[in-house]
Structures are given as C-alpha cells and as structure tokens.
Protein backbone atom coordinates (compact mmCIF):
# COMPACT_ATOMS: atom_id res chain seq x y z
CA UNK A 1 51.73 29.83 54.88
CA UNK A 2 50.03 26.88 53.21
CA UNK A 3 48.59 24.42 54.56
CA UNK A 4 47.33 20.63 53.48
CA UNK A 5 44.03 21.21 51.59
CA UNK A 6 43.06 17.65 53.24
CA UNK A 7 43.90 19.02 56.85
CA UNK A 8 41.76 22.10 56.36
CA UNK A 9 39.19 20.52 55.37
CA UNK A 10 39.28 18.36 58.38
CA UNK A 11 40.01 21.71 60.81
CA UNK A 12 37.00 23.49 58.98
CA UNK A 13 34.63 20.34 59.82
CA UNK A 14 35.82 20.95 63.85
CA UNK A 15 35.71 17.17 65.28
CA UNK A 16 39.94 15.73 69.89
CA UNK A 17 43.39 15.90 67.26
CA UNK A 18 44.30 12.48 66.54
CA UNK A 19 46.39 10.16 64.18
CA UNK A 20 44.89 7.80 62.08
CA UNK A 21 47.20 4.76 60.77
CA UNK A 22 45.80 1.79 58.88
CA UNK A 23 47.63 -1.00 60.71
CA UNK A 24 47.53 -3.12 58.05
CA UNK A 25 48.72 -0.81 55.17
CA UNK A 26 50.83 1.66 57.53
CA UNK A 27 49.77 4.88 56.32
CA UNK A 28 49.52 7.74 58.48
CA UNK A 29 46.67 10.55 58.31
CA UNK A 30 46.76 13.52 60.51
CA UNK A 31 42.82 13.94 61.17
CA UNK A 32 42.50 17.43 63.39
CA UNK A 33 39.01 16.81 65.51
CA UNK A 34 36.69 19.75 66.64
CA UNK A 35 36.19 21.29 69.41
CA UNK A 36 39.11 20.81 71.16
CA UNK A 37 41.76 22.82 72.66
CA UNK A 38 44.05 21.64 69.51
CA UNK A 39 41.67 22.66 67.24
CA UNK A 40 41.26 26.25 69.09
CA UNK A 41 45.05 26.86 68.74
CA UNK A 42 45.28 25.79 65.04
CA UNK A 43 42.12 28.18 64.22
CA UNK A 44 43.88 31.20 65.48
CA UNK A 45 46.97 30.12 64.07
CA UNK A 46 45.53 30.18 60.85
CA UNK A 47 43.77 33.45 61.44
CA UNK A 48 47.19 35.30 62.71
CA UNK A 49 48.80 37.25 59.15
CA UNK A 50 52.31 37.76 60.63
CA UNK A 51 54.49 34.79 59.29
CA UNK A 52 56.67 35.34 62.19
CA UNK A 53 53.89 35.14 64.47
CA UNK A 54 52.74 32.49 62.93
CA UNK A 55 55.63 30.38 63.44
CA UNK A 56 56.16 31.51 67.48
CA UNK A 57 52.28 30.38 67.75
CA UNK A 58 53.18 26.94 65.86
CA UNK A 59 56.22 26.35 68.21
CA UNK A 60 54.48 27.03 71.57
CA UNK A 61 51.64 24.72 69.50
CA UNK A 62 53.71 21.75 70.11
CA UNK A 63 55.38 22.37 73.56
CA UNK A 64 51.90 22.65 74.94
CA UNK A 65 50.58 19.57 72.81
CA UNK A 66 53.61 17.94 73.14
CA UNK A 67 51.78 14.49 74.34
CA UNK A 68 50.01 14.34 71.49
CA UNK A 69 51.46 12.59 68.42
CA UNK A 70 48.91 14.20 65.59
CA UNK A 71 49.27 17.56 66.82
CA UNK A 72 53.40 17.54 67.25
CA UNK A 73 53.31 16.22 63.62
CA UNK A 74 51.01 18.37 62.42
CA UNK A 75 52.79 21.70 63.75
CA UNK A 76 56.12 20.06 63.26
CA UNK A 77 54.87 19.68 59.49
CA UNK A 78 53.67 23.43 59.36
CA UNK A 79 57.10 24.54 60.81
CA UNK A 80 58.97 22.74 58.25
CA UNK A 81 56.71 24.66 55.78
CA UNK A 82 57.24 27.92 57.54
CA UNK A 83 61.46 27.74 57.08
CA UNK A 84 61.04 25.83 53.60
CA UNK A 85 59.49 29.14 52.68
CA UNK A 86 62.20 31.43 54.45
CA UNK A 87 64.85 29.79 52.79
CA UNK A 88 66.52 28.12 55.84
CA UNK A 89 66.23 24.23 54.54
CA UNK A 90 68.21 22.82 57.02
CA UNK A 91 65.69 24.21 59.87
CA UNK A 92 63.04 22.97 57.57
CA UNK A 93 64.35 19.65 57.51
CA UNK A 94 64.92 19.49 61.51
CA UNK A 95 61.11 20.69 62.22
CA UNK A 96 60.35 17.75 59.35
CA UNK A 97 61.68 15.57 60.68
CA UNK A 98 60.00 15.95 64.23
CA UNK A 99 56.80 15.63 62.32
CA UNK A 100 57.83 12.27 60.60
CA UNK A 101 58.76 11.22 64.07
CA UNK A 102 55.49 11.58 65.52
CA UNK A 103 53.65 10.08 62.42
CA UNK A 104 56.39 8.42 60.25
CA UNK A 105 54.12 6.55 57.58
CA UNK A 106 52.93 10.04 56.37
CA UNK A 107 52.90 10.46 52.92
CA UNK A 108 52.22 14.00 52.50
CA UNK A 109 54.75 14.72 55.35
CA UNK A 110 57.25 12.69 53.76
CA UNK A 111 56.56 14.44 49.87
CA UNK A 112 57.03 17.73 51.61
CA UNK A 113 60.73 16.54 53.10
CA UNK A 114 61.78 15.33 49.93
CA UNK A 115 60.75 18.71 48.18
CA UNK A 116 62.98 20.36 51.10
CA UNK A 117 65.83 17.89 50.22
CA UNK A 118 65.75 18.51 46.92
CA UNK A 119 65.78 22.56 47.01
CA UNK A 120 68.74 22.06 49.73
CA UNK A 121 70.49 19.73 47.37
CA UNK A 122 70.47 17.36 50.24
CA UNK A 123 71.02 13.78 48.46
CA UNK A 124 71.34 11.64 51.49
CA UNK A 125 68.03 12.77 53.08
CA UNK A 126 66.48 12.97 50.00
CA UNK A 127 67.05 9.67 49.20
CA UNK A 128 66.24 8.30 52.53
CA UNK A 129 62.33 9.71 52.09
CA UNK A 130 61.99 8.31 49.13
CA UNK A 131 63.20 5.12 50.62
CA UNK A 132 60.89 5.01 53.68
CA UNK A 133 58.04 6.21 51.00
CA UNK A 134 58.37 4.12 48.75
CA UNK A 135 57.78 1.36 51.86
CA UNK A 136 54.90 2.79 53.02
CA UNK A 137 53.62 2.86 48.71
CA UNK A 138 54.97 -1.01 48.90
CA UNK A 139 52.75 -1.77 52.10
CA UNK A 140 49.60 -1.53 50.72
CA UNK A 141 49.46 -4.26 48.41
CA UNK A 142 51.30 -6.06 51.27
CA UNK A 143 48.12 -5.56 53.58
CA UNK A 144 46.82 -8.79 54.38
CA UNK A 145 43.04 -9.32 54.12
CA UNK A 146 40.77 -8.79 56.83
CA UNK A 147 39.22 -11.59 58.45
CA UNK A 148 35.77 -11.76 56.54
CA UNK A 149 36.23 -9.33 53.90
CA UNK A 150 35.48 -10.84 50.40
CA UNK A 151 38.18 -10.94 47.74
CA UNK A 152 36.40 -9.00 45.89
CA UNK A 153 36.02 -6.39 48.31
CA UNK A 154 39.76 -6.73 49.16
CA UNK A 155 40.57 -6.36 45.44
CA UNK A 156 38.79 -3.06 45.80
CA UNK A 157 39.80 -1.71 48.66
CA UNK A 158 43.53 -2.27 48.27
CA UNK A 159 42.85 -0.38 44.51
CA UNK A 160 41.24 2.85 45.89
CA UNK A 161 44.11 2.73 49.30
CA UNK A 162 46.55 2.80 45.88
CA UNK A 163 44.41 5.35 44.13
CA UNK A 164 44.30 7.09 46.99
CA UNK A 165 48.47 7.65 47.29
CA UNK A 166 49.64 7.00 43.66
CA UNK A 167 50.57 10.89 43.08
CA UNK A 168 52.78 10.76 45.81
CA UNK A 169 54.46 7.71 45.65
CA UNK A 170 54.82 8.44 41.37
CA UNK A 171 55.99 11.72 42.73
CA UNK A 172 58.97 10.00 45.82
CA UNK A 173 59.87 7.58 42.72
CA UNK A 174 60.40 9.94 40.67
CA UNK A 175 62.30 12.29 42.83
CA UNK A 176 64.81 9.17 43.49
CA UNK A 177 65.34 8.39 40.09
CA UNK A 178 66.55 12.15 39.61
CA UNK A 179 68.94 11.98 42.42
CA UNK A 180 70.34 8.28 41.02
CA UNK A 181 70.88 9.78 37.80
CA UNK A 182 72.23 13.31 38.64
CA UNK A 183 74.72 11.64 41.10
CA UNK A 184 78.26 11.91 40.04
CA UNK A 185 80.28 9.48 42.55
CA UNK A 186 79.80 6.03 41.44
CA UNK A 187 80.15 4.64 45.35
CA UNK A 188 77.43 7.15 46.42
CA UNK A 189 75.10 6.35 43.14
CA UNK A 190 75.42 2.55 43.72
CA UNK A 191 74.56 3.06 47.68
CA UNK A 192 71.10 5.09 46.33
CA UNK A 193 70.14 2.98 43.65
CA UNK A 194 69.94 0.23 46.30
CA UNK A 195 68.05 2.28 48.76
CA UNK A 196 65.59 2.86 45.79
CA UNK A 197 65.35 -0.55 44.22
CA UNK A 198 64.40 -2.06 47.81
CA UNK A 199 61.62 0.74 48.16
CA UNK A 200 60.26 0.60 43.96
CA UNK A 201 61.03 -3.15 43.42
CA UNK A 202 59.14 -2.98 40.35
CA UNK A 203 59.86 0.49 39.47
CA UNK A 204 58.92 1.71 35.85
CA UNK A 205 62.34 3.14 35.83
CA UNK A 206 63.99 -0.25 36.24
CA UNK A 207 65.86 -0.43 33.05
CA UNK A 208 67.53 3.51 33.89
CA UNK A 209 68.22 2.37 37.00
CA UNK A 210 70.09 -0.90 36.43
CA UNK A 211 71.54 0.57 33.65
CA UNK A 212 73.16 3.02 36.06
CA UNK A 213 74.03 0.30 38.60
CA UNK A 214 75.64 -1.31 35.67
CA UNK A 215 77.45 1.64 34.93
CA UNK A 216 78.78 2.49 38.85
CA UNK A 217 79.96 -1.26 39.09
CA UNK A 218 81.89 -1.27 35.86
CA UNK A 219 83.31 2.14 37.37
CA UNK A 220 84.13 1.04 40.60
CA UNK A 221 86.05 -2.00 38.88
CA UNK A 222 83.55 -4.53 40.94
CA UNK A 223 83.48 -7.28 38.58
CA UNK A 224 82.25 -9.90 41.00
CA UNK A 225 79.12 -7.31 41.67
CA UNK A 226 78.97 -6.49 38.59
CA UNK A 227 78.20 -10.21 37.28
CA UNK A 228 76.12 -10.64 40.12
CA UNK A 229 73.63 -7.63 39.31
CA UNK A 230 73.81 -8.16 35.77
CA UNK A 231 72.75 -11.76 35.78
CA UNK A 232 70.05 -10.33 38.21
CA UNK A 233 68.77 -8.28 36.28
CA UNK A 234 68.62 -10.77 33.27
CA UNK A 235 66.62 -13.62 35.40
CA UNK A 236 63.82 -10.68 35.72
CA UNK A 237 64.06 -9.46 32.18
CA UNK A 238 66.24 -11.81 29.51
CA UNK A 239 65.63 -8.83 27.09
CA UNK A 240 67.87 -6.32 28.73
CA UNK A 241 70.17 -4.80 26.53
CA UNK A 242 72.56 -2.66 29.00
CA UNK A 243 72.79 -5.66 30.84
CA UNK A 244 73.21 -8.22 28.07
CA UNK A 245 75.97 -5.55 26.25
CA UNK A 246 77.78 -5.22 29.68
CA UNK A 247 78.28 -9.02 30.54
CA UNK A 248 79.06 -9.45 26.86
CA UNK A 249 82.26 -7.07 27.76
CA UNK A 250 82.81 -8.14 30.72
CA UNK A 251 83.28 -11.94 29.54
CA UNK A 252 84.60 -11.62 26.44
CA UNK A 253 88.02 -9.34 28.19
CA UNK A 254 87.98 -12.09 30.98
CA UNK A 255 90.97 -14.40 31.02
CA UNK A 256 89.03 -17.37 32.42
CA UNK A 257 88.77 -20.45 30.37
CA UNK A 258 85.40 -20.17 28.59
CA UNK A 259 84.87 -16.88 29.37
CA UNK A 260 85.24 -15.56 25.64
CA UNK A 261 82.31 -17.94 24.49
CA UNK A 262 80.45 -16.54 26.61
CA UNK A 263 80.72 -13.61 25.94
CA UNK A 264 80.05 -13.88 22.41
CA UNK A 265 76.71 -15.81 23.27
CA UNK A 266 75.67 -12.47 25.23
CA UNK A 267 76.61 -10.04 22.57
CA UNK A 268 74.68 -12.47 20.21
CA UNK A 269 71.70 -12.37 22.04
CA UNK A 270 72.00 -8.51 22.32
CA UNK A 271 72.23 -8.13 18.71
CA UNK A 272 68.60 -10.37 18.85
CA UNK A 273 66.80 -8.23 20.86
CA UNK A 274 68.34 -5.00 19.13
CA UNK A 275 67.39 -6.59 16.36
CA UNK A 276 68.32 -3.14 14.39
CA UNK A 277 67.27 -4.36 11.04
CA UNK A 278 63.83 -3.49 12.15
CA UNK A 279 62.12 -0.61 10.56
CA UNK A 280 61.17 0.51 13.54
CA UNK A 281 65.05 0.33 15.22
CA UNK A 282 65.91 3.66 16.86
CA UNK A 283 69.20 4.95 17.35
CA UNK A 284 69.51 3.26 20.67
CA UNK A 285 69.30 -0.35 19.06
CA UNK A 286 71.20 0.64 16.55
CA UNK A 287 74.02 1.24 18.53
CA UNK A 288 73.66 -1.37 20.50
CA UNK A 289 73.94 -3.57 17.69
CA UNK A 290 76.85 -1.86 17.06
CA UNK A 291 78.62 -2.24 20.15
CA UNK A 292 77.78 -5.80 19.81
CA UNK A 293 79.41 -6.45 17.00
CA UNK A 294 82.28 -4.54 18.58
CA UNK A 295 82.17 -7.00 20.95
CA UNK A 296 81.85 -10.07 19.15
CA UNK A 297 84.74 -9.37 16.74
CA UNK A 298 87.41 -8.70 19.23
CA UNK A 299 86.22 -11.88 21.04
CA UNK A 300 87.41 -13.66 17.71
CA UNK A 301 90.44 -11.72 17.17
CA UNK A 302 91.16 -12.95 21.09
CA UNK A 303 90.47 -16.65 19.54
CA UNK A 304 92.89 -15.77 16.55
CA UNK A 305 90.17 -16.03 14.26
CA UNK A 306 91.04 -13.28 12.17
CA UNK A 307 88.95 -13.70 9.03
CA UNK A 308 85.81 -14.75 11.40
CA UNK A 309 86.04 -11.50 13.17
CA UNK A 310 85.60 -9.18 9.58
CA UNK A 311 82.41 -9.18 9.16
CA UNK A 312 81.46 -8.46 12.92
CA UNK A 313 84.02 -5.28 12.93
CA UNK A 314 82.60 -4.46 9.42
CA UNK A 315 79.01 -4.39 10.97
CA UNK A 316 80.00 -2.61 13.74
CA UNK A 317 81.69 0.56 12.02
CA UNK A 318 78.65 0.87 10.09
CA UNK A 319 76.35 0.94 12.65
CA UNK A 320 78.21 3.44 14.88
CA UNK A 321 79.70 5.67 12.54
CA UNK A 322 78.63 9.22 13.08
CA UNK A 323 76.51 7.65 16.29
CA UNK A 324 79.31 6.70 19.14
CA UNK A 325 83.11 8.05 18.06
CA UNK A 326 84.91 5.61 21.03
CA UNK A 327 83.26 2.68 20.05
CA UNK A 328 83.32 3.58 16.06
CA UNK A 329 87.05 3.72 16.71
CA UNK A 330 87.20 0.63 18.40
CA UNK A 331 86.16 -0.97 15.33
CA UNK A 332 88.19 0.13 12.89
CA UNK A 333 91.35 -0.16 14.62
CA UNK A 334 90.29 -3.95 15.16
CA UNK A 335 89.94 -4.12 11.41
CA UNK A 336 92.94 -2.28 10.84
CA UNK A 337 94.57 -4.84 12.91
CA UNK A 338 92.64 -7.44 11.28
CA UNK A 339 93.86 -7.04 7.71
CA UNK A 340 97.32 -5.83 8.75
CA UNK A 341 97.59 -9.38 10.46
CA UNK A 342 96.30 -11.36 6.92
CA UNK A 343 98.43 -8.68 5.00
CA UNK A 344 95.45 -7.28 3.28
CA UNK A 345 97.80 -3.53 3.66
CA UNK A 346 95.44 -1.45 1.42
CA UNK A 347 92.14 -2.55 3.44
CA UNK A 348 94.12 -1.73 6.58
CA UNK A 349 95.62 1.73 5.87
CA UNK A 350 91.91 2.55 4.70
CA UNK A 351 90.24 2.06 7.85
CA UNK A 352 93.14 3.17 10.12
CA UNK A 353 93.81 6.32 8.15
CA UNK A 354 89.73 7.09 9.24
CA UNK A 355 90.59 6.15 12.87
CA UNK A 356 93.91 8.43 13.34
CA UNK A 357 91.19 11.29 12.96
CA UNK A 358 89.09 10.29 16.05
CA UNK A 359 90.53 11.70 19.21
CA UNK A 360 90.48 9.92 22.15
CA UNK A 361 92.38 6.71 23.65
CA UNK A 362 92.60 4.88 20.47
CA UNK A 363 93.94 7.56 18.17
CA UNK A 364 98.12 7.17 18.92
CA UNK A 365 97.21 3.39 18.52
CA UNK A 366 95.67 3.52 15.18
CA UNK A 367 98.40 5.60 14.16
CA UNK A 368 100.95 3.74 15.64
CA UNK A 369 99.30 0.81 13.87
CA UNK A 370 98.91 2.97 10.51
CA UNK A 371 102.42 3.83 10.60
CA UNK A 372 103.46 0.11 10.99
CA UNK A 373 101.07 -1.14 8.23
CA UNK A 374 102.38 1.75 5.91
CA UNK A 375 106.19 0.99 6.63
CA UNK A 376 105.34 -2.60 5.39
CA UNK A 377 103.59 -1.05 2.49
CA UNK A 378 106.64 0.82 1.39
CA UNK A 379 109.05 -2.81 1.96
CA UNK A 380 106.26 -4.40 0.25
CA UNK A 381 107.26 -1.78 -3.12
C-alpha cells in the first residue's frame, strides 16, 4: 500500500499524532509525532505484508484512536487507499471521506478523493473536491497578515504557502475542467461549471469554461442567463470572442426594439478582435470572423437591407467554407435569398445550387429556395 512520502517522513522522524492547520490559510497537515502509541500502531502497520491485514490493522487503528482527529484522518486516508487499490471505489470514497471529515482542508486527502472520483466516474463527488480544493488553494492569498509581520515577509510567505500546494491545486483545477467539458447534460454541466468558477475565480481555463457555460445556456434556452453571463464575462475580458459571437446571435434573432443593432455592434467587435486578416489568424479566428459575418448579414436582411447585407454573407462563405458546413450553409442560403429578393437569378441559383449539397437543417430550404429561384428563371425565358 502506499503511503504519503511527506507522512513517512514524519513517522520515520518518531515525534503525540496531531493535526496541524494554519488558521489563517486553512490548510490541513497530518504531522504523525514519535513515540506514541499512534505512532507504534502505524509502524507495525507498515511493517505487516498482508494487504488484508493491513487494512483489519488500519480499521481497528481508528476505533482505538477514534478521539483523535490526525490519526482517524490519517487511517481513514490509508483505507481509502487500501479499496482504491482493490477496485471497490465506492468503499474508497466512504473511508475518504471519514478522513476529510476529521481534517477537511487537506490537500493531499482531497487530490486522492478526486483521483477515486474520477476512476469511479463519480462526477458529483468529483466535482465537489475540486470545489472545496480549490477553496482551500483560494485561502491562502486570502490569509490576512499577521500582526507584526513585514510586507515583505508576508509577500514571501504567502508565495512559498502557494509554492508549497500549486501541484495540487493545478492538479483539482484541472481535474474539474475535465469533468465540465466531458459532461453531456447541459443542466448538470452548468451546475459544475459554477461549483468550479466559485472555487478557480481566475482560472487559466476561464475562456473553456465560459465558453461551455455559454454553450449549456444557449442549450437550455435560458436567454435571460444567458445575457447575464455573457455580459459577465465581457466586463472581465471585452476581448472574448465566444461571448461576443454568442450575444451577437442572441440580439440580432431578438424581436425587441433595438435589439438587431445591437447585435450587429457585437458581431462587429468580434470580427475586431478576430481580426482574421492577421498573418498570424488561426483557424479559430478565422471562423469566428466568419460566423460574424454570418451574423451581421442576416441582421441586415432582418432590417430589409438587402444589398447592405452582400458583402457580409460574401465574407462569411469565404471564411467558413471547407471550415464549419452549418454555418457555411447559413451563408449561402442568405445570399441565395439575397439575390433572389433583388432578382439577381443567376447569382442566386449559383450559391444555392452549392448549398442543396450540404446536409443538415438548411439543405430542403436551399432547395426549396433553388427550386423557387429556378421556376422564376424559366418564366423569366
């Protein structure tokens, strides 16, 4: 069975067992002291080969310790190690758990749970240890400063208590962003992404995740939420593109009086920061650009301003062809509808004839439309 290389040590250097916590930054150590009974127990443990032994010596370990809160987490901890190993993760999880109990701002307890979680496919607990880590990561830099203490001594001390945990709090944020982004229901995504952002508020996976919040909103058809998160995110960071591209939508298909400028003005500031002229303009921007476009000219066709909205559609089907069928489509039916509405037939059977070959919503459109535009073709002979 393994055992924390930083508990060893501590067992090896034999000094009463006893939990250390840093009021101030709330993070637990278990410390194992010498000499004692506690210490006794945990030496022969460690000495016993049996794994099944092992784990009947670990569980009468905490019955007879049971008053004190290191050694119940500690063998609680070692138990949960014991069944992770055996396979049986939901035991794992229950002898865990009693650990966290007894020292519930431990790190390295709290890593080892979301490991468990994560090979018992376990979202919900999974999600709620990287949540209470990602407090405990948060609480440091939170620490006031002792009375006394200069700031330059704070400065340091609050770097090395961050040094000190960074692996497993880059380790917890990881793990949630994993769950967040392998999660299939959008109610259950949007109820873990703000678990997360209240534990990482200034995650460097801020952009996946509200691009994912974006996402489960617009699925779950919560428009009000949706505006409220996506102007969120855009008082943080005016440069967002998922969230610029999404109000965009959202405004320029709303029905309110205004809404349409609006909308336009976001997609126009999208296509800024995109800015997919650049040489250095990856795919990504490029399609964003795209979709902007997208965006922009069926705003104008919405105003009736048919000629206006061209060149947008235009700009649009060039940068998504061969990069995003849907929204490729979307283009060049709207410029199939475009010229078929200033009679420009040839332009419009061009495009449309393309679009009838992309499968997917728009395709009996477009060749709905096509079949319209070539019936007034043939009147037009």
């Amino acid at each position: 069975m393994k055992r924390s290389s930083a508990v060893t040590f501590l067992i090896a250097l034999s000094l009463v067992v006893f939990l250390v916590r840093d009021a101030k930054a709330q993070v637990d150590r278990i410390v194992i002291a010498a000499g004692t009974d506690e210490d006794h127990a945990l030496q022969a443990i460690s000495n016993e080969q049996d794994p099944q032994k092992k784990i009947t010596m670990y569980e009468e370990f905490v019955q007879k310790f049971s008053s004190n809160p290191a050694a119940l987490a500690y063998g609680n901890w070692q138990l949960a190690q014991a069944y992770q190993s055996s396979g049986d993760f939901q035991k794992a999880l229950e002898y865990g758990d009693k650990a966290l109990a007894a020292s519930p701002h431990n790190l390295d307890i709290l890593v080892s749970q979301a490991n468990i979680a994560t090979q018992a496919k376990n979202n919900a607990s999974l999600t709620d240890y990287v949540a209470r880590g990602g407090e405990v990561c948060q609480s440091v830099a939170k620490q006031p400063k002792p009375e006394g203490m200069s700031d330059d001594d704070f400065a340091r001390k609050v770097s090395e208590e961050k040094a000190a945990i960074q692996g497993n709090c880059d380790f917890l944020e990881s793990s949630g962003v994993n769950v967040i982004s392998g999660e299939s229901d959008p109610k259950a995504r949007m109820a873990e992404i703000e678990k997360f952002t209240s534990a990482f508020p200034n995650s460097k996976y801020e952009e996946t995740v509200s691009s994912l919040a974006l996402e489960s909103l617009s699925q779950l058809n919560d428009n009000a939420r949706l505006v409220a998160y996506g102007e969120k995110i855009l008082a943080s960071d005016p440069n967002s593109l998922p969230a610029l591209l999404l109000l965009s939508n959202f405004y320029a298909n709303d029905s309110q009086s205004g809404s349409t400028a609006k909308g336009i003005a976001y997609a126009q500031k999208a296509l800024q920061v995109a800015n997919a002229d650049a040489p250095d303009a990856d795919k990504s921007r490029k399609i964003s650009a795209g979709v902007a476009h997208n965006t922009i000219g069926w705003a104008y066709l919405k105003q009736g301003k048919t000629t206006t909205a061209i060149p947008e559609l235009k700009a649009a089907s060039a940068l998504l062809k061969g990069q995003d069928d849907q929204q490729y489509a979307r283009a060049l039916y709207g410029l199939g509808f475009a010229y078929g509405k200033l009679d420009k037939l040839t332009e419009a059977r061009e495009v449309l004839t393309e679009a009838v070959k992309i499968p997917g919503p728009l395709q009996s459109m477009s060749q709905d439309l096509l079949t319209k535009v070539n019936s007034a073709r043939a009147k037009g002979k």
